[in-house]
Protein backbone atom coordinates (compact mmCIF):
# COMPACT_ATOMS: atom_id res chain seq x y z
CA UNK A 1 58.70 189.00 234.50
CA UNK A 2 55.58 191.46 235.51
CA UNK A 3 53.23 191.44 232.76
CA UNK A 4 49.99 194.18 234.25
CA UNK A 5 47.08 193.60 232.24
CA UNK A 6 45.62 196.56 230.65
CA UNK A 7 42.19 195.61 231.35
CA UNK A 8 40.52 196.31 234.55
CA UNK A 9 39.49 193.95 236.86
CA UNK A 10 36.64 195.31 238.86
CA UNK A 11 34.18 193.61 241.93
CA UNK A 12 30.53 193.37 241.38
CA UNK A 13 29.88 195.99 244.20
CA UNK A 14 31.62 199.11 242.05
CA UNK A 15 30.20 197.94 239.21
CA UNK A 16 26.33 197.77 240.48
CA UNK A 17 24.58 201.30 239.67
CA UNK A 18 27.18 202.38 237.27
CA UNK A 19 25.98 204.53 234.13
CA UNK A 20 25.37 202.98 230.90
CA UNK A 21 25.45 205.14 228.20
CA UNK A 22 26.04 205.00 224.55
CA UNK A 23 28.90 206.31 221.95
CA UNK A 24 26.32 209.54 221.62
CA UNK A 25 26.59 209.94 225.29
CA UNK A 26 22.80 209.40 226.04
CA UNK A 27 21.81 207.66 229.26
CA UNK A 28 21.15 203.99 228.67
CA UNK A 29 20.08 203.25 232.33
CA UNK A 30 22.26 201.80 235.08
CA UNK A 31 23.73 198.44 235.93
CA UNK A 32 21.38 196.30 238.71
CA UNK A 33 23.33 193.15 238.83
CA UNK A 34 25.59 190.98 237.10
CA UNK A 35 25.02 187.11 236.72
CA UNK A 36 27.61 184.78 236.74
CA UNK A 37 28.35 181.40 234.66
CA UNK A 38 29.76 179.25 237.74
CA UNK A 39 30.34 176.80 235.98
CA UNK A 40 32.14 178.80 233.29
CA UNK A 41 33.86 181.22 235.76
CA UNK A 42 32.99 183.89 233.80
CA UNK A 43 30.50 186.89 234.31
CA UNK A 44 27.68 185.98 232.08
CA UNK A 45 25.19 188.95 232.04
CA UNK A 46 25.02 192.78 232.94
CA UNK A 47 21.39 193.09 234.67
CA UNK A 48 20.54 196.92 232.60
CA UNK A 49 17.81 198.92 234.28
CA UNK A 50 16.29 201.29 231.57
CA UNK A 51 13.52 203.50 231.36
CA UNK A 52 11.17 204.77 233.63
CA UNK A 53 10.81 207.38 236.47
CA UNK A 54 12.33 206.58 240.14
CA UNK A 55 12.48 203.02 238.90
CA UNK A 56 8.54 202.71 238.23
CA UNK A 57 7.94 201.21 234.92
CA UNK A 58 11.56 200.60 234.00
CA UNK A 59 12.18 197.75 231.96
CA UNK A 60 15.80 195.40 232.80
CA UNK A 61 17.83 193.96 230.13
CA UNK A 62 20.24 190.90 229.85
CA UNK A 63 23.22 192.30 228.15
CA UNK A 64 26.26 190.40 227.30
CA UNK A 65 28.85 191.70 228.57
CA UNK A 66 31.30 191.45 225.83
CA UNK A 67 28.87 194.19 224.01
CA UNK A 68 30.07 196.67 226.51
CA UNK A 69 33.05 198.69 226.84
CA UNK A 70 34.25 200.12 230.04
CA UNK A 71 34.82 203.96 230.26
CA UNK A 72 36.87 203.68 233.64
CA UNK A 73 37.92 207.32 233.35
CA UNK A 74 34.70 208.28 233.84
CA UNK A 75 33.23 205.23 236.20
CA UNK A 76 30.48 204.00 233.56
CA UNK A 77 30.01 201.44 230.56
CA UNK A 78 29.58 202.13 226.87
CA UNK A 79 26.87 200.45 225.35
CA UNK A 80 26.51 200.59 221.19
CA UNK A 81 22.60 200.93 221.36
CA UNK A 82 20.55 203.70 220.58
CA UNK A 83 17.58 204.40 222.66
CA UNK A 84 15.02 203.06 220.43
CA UNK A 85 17.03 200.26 219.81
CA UNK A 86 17.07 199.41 223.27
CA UNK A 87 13.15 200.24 223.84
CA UNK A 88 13.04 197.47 221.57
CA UNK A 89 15.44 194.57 222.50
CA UNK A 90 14.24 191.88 224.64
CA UNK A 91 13.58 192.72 228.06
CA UNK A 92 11.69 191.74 231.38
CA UNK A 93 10.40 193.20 234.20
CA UNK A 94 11.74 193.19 237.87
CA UNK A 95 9.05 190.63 238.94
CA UNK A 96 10.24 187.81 236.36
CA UNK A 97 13.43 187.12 235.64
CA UNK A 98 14.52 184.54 232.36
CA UNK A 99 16.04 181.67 233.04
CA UNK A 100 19.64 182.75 232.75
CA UNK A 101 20.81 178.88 231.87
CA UNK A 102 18.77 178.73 229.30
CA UNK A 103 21.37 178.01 226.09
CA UNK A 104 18.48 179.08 223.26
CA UNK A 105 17.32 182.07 225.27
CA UNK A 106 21.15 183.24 225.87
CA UNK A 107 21.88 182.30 222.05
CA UNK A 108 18.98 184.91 221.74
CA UNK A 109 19.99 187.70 223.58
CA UNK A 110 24.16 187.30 222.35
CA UNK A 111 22.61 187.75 218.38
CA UNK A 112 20.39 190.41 219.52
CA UNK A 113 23.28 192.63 220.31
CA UNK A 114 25.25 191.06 217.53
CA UNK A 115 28.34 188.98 219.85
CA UNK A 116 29.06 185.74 220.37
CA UNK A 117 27.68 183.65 223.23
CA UNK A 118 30.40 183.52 225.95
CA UNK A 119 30.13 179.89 226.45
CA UNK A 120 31.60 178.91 222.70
C-alpha cells in the first residue's frame, strides 16, 4: 500500500528567503534560517527577518513553526500576526542570537504565538 502524505516535505535551502505574510496578505518579512532540535529530529524554529530597509534595522524573530502554514501554491508561509503584533513580539537583533535550548525562553516564545512547545 502507497499512502503520499499530503503535507510537503521541503529542504532548508527552498525554504530560506521565502515570504511570510499574513491571512490579510501583508508582508511579514522573510525566512533567514531554520533551527533544528537534533536531539528531537524536528525543526524547532523559523529564523523571521522583519522590518527595516535593505536589511538595516530589521528585527529577527523565533517563530514556532507549528504557528505557520505553508502556502506552497504560491512559494511562501502564512503567519496569523498582524504587523503591530509582530512589532511587538519578542525579538533580537542579527548580532545576538537567544539561546535556542533554552526550555523557559522556548516555553516563552510557543505562548507568545499561542502553540504548544514542540518538545511536549
Amino acid at each position: 500500500m502507497n499512502h503520499v502524505s499530503s503535507t510537503p516535505i521541503l529542504s532548508s535551502s527552498t525554504i530560506s528567503g521565502d515570504k511570510v505574510v499574513n491571512r490579510q496578505g501583508e508582508d511579514l518579512g522573510d525566512i533567514k534560517d531554520l533551527m533544528i532540535d537534533v536531539d528531537n529530529g524536528r525543526v524547532a524554529y523559523a529564523v523571521l527577518e522583519f522590518g527595516g530597509v535593505f536589511g538595516l534595522g530589521s528585527k529577527l524573530f523565533a517563530v514556532p513553526l507549528s504557528a505557520m502554514e505553508v502556502d506552497t501554491a504560491n512559494h511562501r508561509f502564512i503567519f496569523d500576526q498582524s504587523k503591530e503584533a509582530l512589532e511587538n513580539a519578542p525579538g533580537f537583533d542579527k548580532d545576538n542570537w537567544p539561546n535556542f535550548a533554552d526550555r523557559d525562553w522556548g516555553s516563552h516564545v510557543h505562548a507568545h504565538y499561542g502553540v504548544r512547545p514542540y518538545w511536549k
